[in-house]
Protein backbone atom coordinates (compact mmCIF):
# COMPACT_ATOMS: atom_id res chain seq x y z
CA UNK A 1 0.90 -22.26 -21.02
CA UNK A 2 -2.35 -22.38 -19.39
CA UNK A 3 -3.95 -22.30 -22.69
CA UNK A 4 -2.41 -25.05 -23.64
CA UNK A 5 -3.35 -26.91 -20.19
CA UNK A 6 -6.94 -26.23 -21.23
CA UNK A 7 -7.07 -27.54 -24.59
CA UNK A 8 -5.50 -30.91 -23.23
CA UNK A 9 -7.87 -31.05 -20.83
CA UNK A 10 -10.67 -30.86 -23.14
CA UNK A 11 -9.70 -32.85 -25.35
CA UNK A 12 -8.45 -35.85 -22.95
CA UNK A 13 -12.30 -35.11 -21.57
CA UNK A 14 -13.89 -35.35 -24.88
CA UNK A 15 -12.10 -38.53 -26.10
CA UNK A 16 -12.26 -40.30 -22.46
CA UNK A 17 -16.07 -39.16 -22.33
CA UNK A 18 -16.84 -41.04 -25.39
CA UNK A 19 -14.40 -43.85 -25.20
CA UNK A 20 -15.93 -44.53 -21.73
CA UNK A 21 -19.94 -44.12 -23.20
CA UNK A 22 -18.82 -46.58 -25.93
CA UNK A 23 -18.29 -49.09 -23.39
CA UNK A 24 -21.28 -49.54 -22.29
CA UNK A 25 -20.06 -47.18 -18.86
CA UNK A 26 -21.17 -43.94 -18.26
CA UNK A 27 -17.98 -42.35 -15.56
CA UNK A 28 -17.52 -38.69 -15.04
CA UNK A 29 -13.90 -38.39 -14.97
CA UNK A 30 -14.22 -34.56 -15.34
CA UNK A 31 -13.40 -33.74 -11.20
CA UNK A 32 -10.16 -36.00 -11.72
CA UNK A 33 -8.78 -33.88 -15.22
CA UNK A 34 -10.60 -30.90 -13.42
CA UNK A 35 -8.07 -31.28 -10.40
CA UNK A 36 -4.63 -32.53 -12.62
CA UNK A 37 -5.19 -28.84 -13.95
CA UNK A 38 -6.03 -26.57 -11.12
CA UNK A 39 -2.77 -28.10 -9.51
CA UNK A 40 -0.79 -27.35 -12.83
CA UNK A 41 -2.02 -23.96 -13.02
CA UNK A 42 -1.60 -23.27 -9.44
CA UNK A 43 2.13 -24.26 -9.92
CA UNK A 44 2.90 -22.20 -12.83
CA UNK A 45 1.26 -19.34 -11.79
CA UNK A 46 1.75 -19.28 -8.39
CA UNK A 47 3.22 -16.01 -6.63
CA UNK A 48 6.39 -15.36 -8.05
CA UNK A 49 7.73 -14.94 -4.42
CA UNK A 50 8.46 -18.18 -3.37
CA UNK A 51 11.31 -19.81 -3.41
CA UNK A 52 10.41 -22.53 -5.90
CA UNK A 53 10.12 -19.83 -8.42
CA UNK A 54 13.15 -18.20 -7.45
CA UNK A 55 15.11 -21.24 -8.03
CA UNK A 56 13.14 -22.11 -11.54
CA UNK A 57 14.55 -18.89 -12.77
CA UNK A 58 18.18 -20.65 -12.22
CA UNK A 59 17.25 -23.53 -14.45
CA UNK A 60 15.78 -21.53 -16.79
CA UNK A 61 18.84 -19.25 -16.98
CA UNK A 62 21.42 -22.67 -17.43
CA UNK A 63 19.33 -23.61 -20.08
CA UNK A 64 19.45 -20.60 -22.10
CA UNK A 65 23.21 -19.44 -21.20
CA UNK A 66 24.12 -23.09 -21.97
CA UNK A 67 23.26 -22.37 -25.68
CA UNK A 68 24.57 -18.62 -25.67
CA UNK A 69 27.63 -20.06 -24.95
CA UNK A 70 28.53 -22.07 -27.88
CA UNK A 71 29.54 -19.06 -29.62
CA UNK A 72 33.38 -19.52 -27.70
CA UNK A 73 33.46 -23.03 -30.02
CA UNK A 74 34.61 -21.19 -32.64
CA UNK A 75 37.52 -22.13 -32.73
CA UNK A 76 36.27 -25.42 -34.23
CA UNK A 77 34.50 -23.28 -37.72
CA UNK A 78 37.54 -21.32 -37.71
CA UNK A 79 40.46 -24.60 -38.77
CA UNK A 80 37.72 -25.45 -41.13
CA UNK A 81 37.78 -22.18 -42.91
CA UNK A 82 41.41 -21.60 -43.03
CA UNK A 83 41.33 -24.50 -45.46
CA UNK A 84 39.51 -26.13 -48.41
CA UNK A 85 36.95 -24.84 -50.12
CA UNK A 86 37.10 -21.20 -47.51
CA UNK A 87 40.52 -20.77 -47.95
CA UNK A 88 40.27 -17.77 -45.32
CA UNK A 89 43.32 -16.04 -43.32
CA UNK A 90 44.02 -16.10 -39.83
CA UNK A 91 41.99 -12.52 -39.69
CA UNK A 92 39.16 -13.38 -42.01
CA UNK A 93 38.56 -16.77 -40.29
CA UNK A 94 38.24 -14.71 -36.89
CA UNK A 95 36.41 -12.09 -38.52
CA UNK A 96 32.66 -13.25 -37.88
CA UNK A 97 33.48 -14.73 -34.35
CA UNK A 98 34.98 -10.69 -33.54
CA UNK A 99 31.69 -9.30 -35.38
CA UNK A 100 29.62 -11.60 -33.23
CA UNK A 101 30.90 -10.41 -30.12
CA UNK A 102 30.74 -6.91 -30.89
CA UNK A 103 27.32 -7.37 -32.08
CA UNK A 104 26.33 -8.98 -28.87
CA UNK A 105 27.61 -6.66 -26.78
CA UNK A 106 25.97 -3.69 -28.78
CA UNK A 107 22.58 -5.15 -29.00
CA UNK A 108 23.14 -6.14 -25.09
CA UNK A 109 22.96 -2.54 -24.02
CA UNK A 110 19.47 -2.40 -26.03
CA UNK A 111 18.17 -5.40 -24.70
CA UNK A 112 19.03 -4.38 -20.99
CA UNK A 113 17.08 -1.40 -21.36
CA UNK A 114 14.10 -3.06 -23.25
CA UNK A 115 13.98 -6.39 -20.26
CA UNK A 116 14.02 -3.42 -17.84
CA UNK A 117 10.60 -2.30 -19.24
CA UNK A 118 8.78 -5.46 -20.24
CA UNK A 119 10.91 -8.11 -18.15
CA UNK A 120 13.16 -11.27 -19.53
CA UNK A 121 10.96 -13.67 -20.84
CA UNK A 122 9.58 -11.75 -23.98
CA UNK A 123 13.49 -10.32 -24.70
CA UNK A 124 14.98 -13.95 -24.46
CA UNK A 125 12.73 -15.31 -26.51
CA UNK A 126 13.70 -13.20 -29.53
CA UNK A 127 16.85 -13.47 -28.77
CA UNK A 128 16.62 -16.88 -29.25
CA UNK A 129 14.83 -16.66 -32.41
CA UNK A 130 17.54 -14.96 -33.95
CA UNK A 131 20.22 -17.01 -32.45
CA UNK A 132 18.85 -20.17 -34.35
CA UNK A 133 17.71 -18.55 -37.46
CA UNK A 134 21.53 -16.96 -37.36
CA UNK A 135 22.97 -20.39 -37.53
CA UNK A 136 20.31 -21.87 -39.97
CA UNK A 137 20.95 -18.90 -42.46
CA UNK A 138 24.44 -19.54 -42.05
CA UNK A 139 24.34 -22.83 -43.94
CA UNK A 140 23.86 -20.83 -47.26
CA UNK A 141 27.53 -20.27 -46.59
CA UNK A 142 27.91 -23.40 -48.98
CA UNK A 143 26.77 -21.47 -52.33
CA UNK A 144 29.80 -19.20 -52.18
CA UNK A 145 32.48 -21.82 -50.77
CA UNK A 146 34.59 -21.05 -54.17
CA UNK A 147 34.41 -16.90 -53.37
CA UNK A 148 36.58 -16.55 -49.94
CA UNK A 149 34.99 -13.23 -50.17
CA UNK A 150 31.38 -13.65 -50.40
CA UNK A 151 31.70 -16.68 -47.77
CA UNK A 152 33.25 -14.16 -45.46
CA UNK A 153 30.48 -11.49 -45.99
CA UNK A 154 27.58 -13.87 -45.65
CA UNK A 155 28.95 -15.63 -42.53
CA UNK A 156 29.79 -11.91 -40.86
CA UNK A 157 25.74 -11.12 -41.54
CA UNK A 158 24.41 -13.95 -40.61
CA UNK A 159 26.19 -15.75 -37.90
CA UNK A 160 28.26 -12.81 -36.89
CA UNK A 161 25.19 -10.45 -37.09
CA UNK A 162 22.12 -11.98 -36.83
CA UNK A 163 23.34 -14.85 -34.46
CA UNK A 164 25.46 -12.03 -32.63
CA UNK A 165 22.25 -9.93 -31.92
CA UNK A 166 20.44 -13.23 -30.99
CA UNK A 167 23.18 -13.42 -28.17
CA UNK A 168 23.05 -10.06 -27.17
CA UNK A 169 19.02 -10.03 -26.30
CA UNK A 170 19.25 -13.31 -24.54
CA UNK A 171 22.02 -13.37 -22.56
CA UNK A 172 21.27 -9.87 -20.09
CA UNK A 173 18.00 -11.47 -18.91
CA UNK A 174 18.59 -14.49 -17.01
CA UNK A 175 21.51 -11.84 -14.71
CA UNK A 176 18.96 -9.30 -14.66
CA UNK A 177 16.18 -11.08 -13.10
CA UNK A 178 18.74 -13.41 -11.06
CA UNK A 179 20.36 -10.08 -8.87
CA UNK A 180 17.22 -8.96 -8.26
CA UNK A 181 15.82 -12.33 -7.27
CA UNK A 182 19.22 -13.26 -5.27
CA UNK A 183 20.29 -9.53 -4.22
CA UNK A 184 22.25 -11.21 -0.89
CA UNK A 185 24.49 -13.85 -3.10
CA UNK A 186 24.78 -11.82 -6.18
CA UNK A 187 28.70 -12.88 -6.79
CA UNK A 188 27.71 -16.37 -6.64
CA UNK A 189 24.20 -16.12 -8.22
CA UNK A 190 25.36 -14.41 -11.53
CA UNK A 191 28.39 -16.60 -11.86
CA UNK A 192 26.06 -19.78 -11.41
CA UNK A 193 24.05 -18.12 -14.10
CA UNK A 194 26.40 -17.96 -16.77
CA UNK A 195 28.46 -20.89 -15.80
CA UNK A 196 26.23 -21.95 -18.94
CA UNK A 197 27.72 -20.11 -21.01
CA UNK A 198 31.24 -20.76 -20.09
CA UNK A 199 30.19 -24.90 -20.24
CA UNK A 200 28.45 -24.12 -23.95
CA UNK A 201 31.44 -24.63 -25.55
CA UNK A 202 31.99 -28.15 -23.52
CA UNK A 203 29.35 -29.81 -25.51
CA UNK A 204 29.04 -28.09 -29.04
CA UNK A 205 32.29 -28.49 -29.81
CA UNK A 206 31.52 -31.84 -29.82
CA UNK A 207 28.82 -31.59 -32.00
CA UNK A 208 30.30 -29.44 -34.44
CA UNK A 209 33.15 -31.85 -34.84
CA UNK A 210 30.71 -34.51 -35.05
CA UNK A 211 28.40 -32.79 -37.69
CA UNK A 212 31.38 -31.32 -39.67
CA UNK A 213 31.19 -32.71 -43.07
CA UNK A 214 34.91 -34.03 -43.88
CA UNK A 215 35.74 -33.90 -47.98
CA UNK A 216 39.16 -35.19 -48.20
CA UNK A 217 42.04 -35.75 -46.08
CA UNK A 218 45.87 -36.19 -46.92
CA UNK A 219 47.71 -39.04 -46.95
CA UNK A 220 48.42 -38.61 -43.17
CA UNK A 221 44.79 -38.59 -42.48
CA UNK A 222 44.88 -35.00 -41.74
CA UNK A 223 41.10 -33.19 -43.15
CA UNK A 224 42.09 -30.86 -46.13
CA UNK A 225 38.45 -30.08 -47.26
CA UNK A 226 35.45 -30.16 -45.36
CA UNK A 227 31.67 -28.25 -45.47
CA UNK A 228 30.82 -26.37 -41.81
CA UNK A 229 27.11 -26.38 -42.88
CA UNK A 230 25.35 -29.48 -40.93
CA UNK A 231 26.95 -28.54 -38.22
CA UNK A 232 25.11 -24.87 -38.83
CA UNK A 233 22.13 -26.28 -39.21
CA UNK A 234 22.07 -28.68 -36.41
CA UNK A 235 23.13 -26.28 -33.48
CA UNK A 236 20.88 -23.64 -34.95
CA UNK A 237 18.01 -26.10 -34.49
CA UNK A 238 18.96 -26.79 -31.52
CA UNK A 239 19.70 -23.35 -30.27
CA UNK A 240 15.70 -22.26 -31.71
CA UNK A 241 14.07 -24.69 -29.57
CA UNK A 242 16.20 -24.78 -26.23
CA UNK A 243 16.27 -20.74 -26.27
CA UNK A 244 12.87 -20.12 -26.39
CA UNK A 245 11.92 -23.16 -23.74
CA UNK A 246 14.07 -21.74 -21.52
CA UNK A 247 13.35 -18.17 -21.74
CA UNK A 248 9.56 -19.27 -20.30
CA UNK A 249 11.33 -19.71 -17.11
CA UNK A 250 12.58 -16.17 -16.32
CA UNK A 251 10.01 -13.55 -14.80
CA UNK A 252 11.40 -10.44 -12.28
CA UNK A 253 10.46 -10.44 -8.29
CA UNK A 254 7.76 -8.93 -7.12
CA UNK A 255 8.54 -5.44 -7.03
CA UNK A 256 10.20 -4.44 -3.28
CA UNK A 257 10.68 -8.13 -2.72
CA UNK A 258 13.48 -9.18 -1.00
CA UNK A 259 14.32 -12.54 0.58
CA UNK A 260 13.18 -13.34 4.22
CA UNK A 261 15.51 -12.30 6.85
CA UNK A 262 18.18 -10.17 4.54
CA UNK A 263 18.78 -6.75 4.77
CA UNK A 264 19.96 -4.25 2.28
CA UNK A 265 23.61 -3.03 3.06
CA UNK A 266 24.31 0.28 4.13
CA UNK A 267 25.08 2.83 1.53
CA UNK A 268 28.61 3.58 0.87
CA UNK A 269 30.35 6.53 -0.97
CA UNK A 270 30.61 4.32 -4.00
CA UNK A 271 26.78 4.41 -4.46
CA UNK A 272 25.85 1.39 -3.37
CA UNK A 273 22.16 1.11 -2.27
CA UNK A 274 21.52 3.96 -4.21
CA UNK A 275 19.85 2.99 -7.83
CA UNK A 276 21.32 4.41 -11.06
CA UNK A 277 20.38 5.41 -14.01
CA UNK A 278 22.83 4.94 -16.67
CA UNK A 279 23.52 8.65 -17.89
CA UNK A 280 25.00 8.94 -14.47
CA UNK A 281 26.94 5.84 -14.53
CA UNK A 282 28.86 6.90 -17.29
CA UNK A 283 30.26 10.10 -15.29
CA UNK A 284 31.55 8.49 -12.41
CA UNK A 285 35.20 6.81 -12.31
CA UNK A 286 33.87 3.04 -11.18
CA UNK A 287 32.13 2.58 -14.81
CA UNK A 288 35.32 3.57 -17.15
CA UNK A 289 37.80 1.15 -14.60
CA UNK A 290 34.96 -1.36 -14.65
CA UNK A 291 34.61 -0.52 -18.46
CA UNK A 292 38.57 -0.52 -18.69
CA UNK A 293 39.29 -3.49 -16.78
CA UNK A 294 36.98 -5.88 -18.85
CA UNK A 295 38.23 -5.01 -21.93
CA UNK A 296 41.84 -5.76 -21.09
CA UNK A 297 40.58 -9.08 -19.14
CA UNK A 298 38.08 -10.04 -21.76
CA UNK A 299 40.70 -9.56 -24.65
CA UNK A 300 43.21 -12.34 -23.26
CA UNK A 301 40.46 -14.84 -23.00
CA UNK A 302 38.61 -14.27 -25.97
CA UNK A 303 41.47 -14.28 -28.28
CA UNK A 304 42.53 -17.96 -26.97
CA UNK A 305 39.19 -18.85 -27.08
CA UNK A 306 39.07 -17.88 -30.74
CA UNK A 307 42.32 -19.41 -32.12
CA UNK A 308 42.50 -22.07 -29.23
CA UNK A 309 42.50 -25.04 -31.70
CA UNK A 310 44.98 -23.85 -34.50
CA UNK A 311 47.19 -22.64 -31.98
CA UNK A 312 47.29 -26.03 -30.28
CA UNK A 313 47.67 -28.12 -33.91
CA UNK A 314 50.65 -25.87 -34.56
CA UNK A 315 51.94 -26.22 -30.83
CA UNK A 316 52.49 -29.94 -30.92
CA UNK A 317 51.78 -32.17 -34.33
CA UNK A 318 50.16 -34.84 -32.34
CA UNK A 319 47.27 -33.02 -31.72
CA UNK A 320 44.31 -33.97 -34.15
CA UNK A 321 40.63 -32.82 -34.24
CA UNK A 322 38.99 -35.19 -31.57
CA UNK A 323 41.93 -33.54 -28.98
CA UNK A 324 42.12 -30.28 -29.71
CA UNK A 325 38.15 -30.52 -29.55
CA UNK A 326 38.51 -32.39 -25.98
CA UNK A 327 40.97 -29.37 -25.28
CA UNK A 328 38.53 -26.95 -25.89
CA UNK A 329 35.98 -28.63 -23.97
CA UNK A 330 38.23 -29.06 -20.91
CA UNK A 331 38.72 -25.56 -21.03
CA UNK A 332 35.00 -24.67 -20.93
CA UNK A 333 34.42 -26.77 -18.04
CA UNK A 334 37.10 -24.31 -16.47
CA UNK A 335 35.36 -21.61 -18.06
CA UNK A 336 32.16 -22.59 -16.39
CA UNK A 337 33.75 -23.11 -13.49
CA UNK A 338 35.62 -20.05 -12.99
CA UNK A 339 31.81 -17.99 -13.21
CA UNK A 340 30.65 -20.14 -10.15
CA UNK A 341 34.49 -20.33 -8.25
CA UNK A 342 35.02 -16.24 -8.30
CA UNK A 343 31.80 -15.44 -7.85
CA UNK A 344 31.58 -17.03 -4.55
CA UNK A 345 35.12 -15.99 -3.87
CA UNK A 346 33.90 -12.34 -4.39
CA UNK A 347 31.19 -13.13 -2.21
CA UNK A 348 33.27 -13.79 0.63
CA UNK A 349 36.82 -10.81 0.36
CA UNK A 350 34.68 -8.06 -1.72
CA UNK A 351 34.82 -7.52 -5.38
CA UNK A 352 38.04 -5.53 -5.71
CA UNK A 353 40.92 -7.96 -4.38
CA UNK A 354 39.15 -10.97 -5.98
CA UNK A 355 39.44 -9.53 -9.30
CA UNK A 356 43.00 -8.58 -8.21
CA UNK A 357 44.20 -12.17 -7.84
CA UNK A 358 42.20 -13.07 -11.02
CA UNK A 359 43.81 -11.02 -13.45
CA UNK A 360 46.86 -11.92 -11.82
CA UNK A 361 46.65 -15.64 -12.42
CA UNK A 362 45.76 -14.75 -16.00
CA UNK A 363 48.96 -12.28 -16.58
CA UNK A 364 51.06 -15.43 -15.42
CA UNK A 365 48.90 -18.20 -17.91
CA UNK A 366 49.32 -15.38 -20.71
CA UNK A 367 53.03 -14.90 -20.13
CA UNK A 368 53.71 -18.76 -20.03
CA UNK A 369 51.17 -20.28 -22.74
CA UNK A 370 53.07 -19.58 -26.03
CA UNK A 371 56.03 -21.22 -25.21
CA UNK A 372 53.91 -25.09 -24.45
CA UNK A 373 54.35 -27.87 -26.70
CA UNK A 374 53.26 -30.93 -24.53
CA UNK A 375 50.36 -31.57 -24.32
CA UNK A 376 49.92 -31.65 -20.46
CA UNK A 377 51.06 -28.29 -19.98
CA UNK A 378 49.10 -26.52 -23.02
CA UNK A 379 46.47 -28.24 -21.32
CA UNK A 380 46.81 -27.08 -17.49
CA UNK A 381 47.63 -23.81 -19.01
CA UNK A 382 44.52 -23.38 -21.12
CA UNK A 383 42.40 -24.22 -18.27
CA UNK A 384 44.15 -21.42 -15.93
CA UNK A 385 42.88 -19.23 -18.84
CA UNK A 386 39.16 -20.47 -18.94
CA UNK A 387 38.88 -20.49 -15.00
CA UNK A 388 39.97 -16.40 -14.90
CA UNK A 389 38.06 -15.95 -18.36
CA UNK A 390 35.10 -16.65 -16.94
CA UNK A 391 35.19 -15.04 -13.32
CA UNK A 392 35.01 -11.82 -15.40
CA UNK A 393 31.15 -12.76 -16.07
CA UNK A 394 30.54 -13.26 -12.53
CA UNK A 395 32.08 -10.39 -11.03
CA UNK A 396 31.43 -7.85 -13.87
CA UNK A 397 27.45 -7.69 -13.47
CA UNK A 398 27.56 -8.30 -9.74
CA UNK A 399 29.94 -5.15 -9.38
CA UNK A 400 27.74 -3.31 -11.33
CA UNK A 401 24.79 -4.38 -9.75
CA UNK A 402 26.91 -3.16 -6.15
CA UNK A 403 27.82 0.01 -7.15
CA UNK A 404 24.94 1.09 -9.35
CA UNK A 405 21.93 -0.61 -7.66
CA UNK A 406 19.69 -3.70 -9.60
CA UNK A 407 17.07 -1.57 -10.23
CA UNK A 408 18.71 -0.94 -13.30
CA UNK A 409 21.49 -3.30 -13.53
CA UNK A 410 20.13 -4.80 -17.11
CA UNK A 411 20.77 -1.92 -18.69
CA UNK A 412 23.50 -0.62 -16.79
CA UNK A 413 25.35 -4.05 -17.21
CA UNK A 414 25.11 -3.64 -21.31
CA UNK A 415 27.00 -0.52 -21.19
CA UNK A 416 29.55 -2.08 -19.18
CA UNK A 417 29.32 -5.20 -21.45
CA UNK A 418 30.15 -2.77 -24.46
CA UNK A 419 34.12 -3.21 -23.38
CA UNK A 420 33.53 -6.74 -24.60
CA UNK A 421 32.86 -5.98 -27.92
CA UNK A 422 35.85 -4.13 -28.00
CA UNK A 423 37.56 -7.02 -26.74
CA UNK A 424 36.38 -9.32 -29.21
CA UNK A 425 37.35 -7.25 -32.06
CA UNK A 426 41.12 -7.08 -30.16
CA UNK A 427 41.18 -10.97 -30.01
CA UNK A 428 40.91 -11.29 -33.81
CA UNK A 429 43.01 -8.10 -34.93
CA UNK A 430 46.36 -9.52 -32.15
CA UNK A 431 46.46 -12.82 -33.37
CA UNK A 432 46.40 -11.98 -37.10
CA UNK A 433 49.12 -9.19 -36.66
CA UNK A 434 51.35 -11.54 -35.38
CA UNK A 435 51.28 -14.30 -37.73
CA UNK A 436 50.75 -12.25 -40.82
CA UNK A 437 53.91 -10.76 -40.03
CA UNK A 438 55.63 -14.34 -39.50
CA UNK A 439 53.82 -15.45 -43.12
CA UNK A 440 55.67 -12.49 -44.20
CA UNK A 441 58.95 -13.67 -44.05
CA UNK A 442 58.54 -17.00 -44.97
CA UNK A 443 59.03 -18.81 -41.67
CA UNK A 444 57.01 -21.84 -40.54
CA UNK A 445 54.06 -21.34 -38.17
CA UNK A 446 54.51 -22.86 -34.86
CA UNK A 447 53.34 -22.82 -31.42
CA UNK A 448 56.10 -19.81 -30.50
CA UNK A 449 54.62 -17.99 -32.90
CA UNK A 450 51.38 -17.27 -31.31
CA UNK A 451 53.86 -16.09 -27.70
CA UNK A 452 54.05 -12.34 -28.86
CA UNK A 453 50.12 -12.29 -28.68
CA UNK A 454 49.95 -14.15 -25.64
CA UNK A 455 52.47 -11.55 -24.45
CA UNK A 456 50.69 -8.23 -25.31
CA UNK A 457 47.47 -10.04 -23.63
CA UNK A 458 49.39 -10.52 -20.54
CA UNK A 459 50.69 -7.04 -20.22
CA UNK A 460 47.17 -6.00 -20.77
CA UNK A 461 46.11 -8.22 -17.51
CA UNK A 462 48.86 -6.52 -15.49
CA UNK A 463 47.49 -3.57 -16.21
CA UNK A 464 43.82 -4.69 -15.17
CA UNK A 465 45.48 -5.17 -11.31
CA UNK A 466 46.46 -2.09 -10.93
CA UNK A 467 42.98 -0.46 -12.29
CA UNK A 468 41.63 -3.23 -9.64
CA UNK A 469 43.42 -1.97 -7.22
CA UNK A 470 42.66 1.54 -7.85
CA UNK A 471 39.37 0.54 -7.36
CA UNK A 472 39.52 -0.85 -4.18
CA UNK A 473 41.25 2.50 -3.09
CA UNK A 474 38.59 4.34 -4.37
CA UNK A 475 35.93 1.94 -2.35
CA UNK A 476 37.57 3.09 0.52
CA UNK A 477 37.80 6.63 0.42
């Protein structure tokens, strides 16, 4: 960046110099460029321990989770495939959305421990390069839209993959350096971080409605045929340059910094103030309920998140594309908001009881959602679901970071984040049990038919309480 500062000013000097001799006016103007860049410079190298800095990180963070987070848009690809020229099942059209979250939480573990050793800005911006060069390679999907089977295996690489991976290295940073930068509001700190990601889907499934090519329609007007590749290419673009801008942003504290007037909190028998490595975090009883808990949380939201829009066309007729895309983005907003909401709720009543009430809210929106067909309800109900989806991303890093210090908390956090790979490849197998057994015997897919899924996700939430709560019982011993 400075680099660049210093080749501008040259060059403004150079061509100003002679414009001004050509005149007729000799002016030295080189104090006035000479100061424009000393006061750049100064500002984007200045300590990293002020509070401008600390609070350029944030921005930085939005920007990149904001992109990140268009992978819960599925949803939109996935009608598209089911039909003309893709022709993939429930299961297959799921398939590289499931491989990309089990690819991102994989990689995630990597990249915490990598950003732990050479900091966030270098990690985030490969992750970003892979993230758009996923999406751009994932175009080529077009040249085997006749072979269901090749289409599937080129998508899995490349978005699923490559885009997956992308994910994986990016998202950790912006949390890592954020605890360490806010250690006294980390609840409300990490779930301002990724309320980005939650709010991705808000605006790209948008665009990839927008950019969706549509081939042919019915005689109802409903789209029978259409091409998922400008849509590809556009976000991947898009995701290439954002990515990398906003990974420039993110740089770790000072090491021992700590904001003015806060104190650390006194160690407690759960480890907290007390730094871990993460060999010793996996033999201790917090990481497998942590571990535990977010897969059975995770699994409810990313399964509606992942068959959100067929689920709502088959729930009530009325529902076209520009809806169920407005559906989807509602939901988001929720998403988005749920990061920031029970994050600061943690803040306030501990960790524990917050994500007690949380999961549940989510057993009750689980229990209930199959069963909608109006529109209002499926609606109110699907944002229920976003809201607790995305507390998990709040209070899953900042409960790591409490019982396992920051010191380590990227790499610490992508073990726990391994439970969400799991989860994602739960969302896609549930879902395509289900209504491959109601294809089975011939009877017509509705919005009922997606309740027995809802169902086992539910179950799975009641079961997160009590691990919760077992938690909190452990806290106290």
């Amino acid at each position: 960046m400075v680099t660049i500062i210093n080749s501008t000013y040259l060059t403004l000097n150079i061509y100003t110099h002679k414009n001004f001799r050509n005149s007729g006016h000799i002016y030295n103007i080189e104090p006035f460029f000479h100061n424009i860049q000393n006061i750049l410079v100064s500002k984007l190298t200045e300590n990293s321990d002020t509070l401008y800095n600390r609070y350029l990180v944030v921005i930085g963070a939005l920007i990149v989770q904001l992109c990140l987070g268009s992978i819960y848009a599925w949803s939109i690809f996935q009608t598209s495939l089911k039909k003309a020229p893709y022709n993939l099942g429930t299961f297959e059209s799921l398939l590289p959305f499931a491989i990309g979250l089990a690819t991102f939480a994989v990689v995630m573990i990597f990249a915490g421990k990598w950003q732990d050793k050479v900091g966030p800005r270098r990690v985030a911006t490969t992750g970003g390069i892979l993230l758009g060069v996923g999406y751009i390679l994932a175009t080529g999907v077009t040249f085997f839209e006749t072979d269901p089977n090749l289409s599937l295996i080129w998508l899995v690489l490349t978005y699923g993959i490559i885009g997956g991976a992308g994910i994986g290295l990016a998202y950790v940073c912006p949390i890592a350096a954020l605890v360490k930068w806010f250690p006294d509001k980390k609840g409300l700190i990490t779930g301002i971080a990724v309320a980005g990601f939650g709010a991705g889907a808000l605006i790209f499934a948008r665009v990839e409605t927008a950019f969706i090519k549509v081939i042919a329609r019915d005689p109802e007007g409903i789209i029978i045929e259409s091409d998922i590749a400008p849509a590809l290419l556009i976000c991947g673009l898009i995701y290439l340059i954002a990515v990398i801008l906003g990974a420039q942003l993110l740089r770790n504290p000072p090491k021992g910094w700590t904001p003015e007037g806060w104190q650390p909190p006194v160690p407690t028998a759960t480890g907290l103030g007390r730094d871990y490595e993460w060999r010793e975090i996996l033999r201790t009883p917090q990481f497998w309920l942590l571990w535990s808990m977010f897969v059975l949380a995770a699994t409810a939201g990313l399964m509606t998140l992942g068959i959100l829009k067929t689920f709502l066309q088959a729930a009530n007729s009325a529902i076209d594309d520009n809806l169920a895309a407005s559906i989807v983005g509602i939901l988001a907003i929720f998403n988005a908001g749920g990061r920031i909401f029970w994050g600061f709720v943690s803040d306030k009543i501990n960790r524990a009881p917050t994500m007690i009430m949380m999961f549940a809210l989510l057993a009750i929106a689980m229990f209930t959602f199959g069963f909608q067909t109006e529109i209002l309800m499926i609606t109110v109900i699907a944002c229920i679901i976003g809201l607790c989806f995305g507390g998990n991303f709040a209070l899953f890093p900042s409960t790591t970071a409490d019982y396992f210090g920051t010191k380590n908390v990227g790499n610490n956090y992508g073990f726990v984040f391994s439970a969400y790979g799991v989860a994602g490849i739960l969302g896609a197998i549930i879902p395509a049990v289900v209504i491959d057994a109601i294809k089975g015997s011939s009877t017509t897919i509705t919005g009922s038919s997606y309740a027995p899924a809802f169902i086992v996700c539910a179950v799975g939430a009641i079961v997160a309480v009590g691990l919760a709560a077992f938690a909190e019982y452990l806290n106290r011993k």
